[in-house]
N, C-alpha and C. Protein backbone atom coordinates (compact mmCIF):
# COMPACT_ATOMS: atom_id res chain seq x y z
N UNK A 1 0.84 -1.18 0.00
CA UNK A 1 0.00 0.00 0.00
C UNK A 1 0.88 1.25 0.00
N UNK A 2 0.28 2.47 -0.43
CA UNK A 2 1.28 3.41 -0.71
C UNK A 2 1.21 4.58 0.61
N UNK A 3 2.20 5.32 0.66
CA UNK A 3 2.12 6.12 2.30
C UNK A 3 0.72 6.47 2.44
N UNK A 4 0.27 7.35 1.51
CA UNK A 4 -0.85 8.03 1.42
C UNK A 4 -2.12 7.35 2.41
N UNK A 5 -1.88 6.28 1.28
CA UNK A 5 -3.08 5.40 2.30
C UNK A 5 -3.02 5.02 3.44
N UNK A 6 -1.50 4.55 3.75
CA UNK A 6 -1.35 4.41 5.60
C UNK A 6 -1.46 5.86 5.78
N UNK A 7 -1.25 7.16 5.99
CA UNK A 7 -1.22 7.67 6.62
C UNK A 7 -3.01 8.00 6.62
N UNK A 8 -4.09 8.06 5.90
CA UNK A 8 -5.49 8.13 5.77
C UNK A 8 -5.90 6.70 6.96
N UNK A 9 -4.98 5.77 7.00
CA UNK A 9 -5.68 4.93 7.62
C UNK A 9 -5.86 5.43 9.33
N UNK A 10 -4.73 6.29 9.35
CA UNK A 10 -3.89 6.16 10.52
C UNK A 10 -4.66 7.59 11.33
N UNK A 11 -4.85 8.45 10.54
CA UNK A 11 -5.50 9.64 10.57
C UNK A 11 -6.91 9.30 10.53
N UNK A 12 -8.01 8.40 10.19
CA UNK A 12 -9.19 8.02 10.44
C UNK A 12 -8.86 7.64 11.68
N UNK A 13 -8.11 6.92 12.26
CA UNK A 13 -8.82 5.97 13.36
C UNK A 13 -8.14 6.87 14.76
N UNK A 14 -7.33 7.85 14.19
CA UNK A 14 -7.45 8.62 15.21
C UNK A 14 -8.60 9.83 15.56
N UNK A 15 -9.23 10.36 14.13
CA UNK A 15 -10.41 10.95 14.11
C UNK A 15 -11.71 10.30 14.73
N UNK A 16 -11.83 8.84 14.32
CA UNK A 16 -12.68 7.88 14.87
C UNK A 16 -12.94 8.16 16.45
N UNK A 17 -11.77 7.70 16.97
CA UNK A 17 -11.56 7.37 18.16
C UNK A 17 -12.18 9.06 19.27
N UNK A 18 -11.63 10.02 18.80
CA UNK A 18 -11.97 11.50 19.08
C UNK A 18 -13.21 11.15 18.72
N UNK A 19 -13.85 11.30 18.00
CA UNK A 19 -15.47 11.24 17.66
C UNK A 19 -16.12 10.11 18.71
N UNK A 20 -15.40 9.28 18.69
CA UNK A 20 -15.84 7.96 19.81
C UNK A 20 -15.89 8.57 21.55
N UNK A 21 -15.59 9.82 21.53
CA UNK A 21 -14.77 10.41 22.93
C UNK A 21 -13.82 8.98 23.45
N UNK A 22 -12.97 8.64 22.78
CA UNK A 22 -12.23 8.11 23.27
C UNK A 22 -10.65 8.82 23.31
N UNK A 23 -9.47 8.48 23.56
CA UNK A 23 -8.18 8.35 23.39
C UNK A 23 -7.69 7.75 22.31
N UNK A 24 -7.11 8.70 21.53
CA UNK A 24 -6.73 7.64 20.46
C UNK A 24 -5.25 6.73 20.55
N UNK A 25 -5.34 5.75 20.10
CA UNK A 25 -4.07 5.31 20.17
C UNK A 25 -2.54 5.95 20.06
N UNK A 26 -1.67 6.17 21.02
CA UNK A 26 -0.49 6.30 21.09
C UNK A 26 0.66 6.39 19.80
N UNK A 27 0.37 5.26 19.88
CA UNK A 27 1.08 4.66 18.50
C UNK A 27 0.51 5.42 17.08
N UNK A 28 -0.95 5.46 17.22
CA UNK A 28 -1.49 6.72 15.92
C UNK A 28 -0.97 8.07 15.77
N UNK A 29 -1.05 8.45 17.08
CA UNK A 29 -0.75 10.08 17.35
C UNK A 29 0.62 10.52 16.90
N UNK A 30 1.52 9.38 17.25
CA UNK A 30 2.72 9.46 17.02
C UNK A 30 3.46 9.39 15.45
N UNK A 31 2.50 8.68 15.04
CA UNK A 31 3.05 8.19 13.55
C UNK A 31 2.58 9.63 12.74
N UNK A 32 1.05 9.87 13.06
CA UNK A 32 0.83 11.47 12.32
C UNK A 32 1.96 12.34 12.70
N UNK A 33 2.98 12.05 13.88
CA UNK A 33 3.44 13.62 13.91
C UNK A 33 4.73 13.41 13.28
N UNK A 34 5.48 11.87 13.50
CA UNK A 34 6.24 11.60 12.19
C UNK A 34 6.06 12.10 10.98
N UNK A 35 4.88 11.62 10.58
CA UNK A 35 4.71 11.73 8.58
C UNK A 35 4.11 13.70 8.98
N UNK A 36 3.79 13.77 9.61
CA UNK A 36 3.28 15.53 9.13
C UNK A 36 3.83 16.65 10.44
N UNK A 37 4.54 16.19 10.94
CA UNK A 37 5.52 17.25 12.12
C UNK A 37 4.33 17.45 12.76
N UNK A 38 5.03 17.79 14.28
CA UNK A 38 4.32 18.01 15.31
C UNK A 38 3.09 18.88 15.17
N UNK A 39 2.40 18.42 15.55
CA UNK A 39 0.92 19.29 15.67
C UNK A 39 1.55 21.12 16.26
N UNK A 40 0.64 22.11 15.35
CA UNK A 40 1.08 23.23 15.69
C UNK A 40 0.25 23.92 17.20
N UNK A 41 0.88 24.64 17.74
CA UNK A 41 0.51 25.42 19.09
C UNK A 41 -1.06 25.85 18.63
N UNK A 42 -1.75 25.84 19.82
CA UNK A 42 -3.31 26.10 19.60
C UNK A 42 -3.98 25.23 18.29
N UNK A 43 -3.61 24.36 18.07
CA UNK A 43 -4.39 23.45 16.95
C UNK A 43 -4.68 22.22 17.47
N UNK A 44 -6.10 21.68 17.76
CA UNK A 44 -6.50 20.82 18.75
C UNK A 44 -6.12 19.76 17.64
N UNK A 45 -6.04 18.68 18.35
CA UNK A 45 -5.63 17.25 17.97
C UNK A 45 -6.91 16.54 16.71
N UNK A 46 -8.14 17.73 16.89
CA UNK A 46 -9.03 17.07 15.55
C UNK A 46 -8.72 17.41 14.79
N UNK A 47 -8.73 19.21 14.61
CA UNK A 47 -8.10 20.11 13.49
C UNK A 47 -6.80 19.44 12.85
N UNK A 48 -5.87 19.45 13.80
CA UNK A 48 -4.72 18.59 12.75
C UNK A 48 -4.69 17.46 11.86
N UNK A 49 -5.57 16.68 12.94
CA UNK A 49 -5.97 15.21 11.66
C UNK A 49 -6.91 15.83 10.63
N UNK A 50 -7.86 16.36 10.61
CA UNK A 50 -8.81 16.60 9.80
C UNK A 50 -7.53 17.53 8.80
N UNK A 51 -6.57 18.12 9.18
CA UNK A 51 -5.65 19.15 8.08
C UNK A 51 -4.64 17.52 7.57
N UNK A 52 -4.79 16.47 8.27
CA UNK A 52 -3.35 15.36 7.69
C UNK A 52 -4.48 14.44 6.89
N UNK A 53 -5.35 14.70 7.05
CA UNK A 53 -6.71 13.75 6.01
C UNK A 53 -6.68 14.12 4.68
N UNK A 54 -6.95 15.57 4.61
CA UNK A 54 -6.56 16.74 3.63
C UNK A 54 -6.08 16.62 3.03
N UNK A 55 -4.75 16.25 3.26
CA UNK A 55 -3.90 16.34 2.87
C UNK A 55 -3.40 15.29 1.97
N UNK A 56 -3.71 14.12 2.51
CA UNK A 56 -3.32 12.64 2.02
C UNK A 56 -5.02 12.66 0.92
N UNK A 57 -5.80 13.10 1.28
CA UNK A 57 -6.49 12.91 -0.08
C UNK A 57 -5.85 13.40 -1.29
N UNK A 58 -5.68 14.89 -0.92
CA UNK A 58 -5.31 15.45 -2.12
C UNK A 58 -4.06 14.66 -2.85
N UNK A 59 -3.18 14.05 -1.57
CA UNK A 59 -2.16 13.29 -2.75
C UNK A 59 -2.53 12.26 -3.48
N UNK A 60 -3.70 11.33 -3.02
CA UNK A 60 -4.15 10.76 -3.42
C UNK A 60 -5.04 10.66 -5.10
N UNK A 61 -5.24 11.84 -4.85
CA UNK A 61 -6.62 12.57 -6.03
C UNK A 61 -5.53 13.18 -6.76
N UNK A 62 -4.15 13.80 -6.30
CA UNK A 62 -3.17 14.16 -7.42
C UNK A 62 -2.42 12.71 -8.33
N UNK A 63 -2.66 11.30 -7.48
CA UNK A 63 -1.68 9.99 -7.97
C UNK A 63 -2.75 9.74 -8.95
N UNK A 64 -4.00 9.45 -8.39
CA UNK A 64 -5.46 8.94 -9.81
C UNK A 64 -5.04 9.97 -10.69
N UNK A 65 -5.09 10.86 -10.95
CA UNK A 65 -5.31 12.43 -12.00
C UNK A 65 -4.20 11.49 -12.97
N UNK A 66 -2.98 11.57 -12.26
CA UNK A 66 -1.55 11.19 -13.15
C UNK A 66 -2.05 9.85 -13.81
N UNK A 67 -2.61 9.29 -13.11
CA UNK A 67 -2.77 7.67 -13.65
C UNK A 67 -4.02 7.65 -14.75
N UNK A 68 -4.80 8.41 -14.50
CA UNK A 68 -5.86 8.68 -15.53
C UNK A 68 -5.84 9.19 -16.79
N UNK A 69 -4.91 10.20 -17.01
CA UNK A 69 -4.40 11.28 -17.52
C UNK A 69 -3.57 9.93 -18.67
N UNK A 70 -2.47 9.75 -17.98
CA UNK A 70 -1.63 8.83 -18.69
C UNK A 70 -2.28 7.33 -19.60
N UNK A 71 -3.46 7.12 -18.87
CA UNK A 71 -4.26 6.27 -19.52
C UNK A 71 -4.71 6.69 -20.80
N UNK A 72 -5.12 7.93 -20.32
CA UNK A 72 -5.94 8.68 -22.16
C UNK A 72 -5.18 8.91 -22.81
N UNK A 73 -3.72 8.66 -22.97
CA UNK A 73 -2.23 8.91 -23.72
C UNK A 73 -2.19 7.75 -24.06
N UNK A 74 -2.82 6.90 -23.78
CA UNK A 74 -2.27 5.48 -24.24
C UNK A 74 -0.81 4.86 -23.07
N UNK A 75 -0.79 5.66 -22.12
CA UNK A 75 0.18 5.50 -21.67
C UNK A 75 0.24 4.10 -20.40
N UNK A 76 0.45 3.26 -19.89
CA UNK A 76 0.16 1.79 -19.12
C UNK A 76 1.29 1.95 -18.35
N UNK A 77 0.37 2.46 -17.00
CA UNK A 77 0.94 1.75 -15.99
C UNK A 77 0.80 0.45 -15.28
């Protein structure tokens, strides 16, 4: 699977878990601040995932575009 998608996986189930009023996993919180640097001052822990969700869509919706694009070229990936 490609980062994008772990990091969407990783960023749901910490959104999940907040929506659940729960704690999200440790190990989640940590890996978002790996792949997208520490959460910024005054930006609650939803706001940031909901900005690292964002984010990984759009790379996502920029990898289809390329792959689509290249299809109508005749081009095979």
């Amino acid at each position: 699977m490609d980062e994008s998608y772990q990091v969407l996986r990783t960023a749901l189930r910490v959104i999940s878990a907040i929506n659940e009023k729960r704690r999200p996993d440790p190990a989640d919180t940590e890996r978002l601040n790996a792949i997208a640097g520490p959460k910024p001052n005054g930006v609650t822990t939803d706001e940031f995932t909901c900005d690292v969700i964002r984010e990984a869509i759009k790379v996502r919706m920029a990898a289809s575009t390329v792959i689509e694009n290249d299809g109508a070229n005749g081009v095979e990936r």
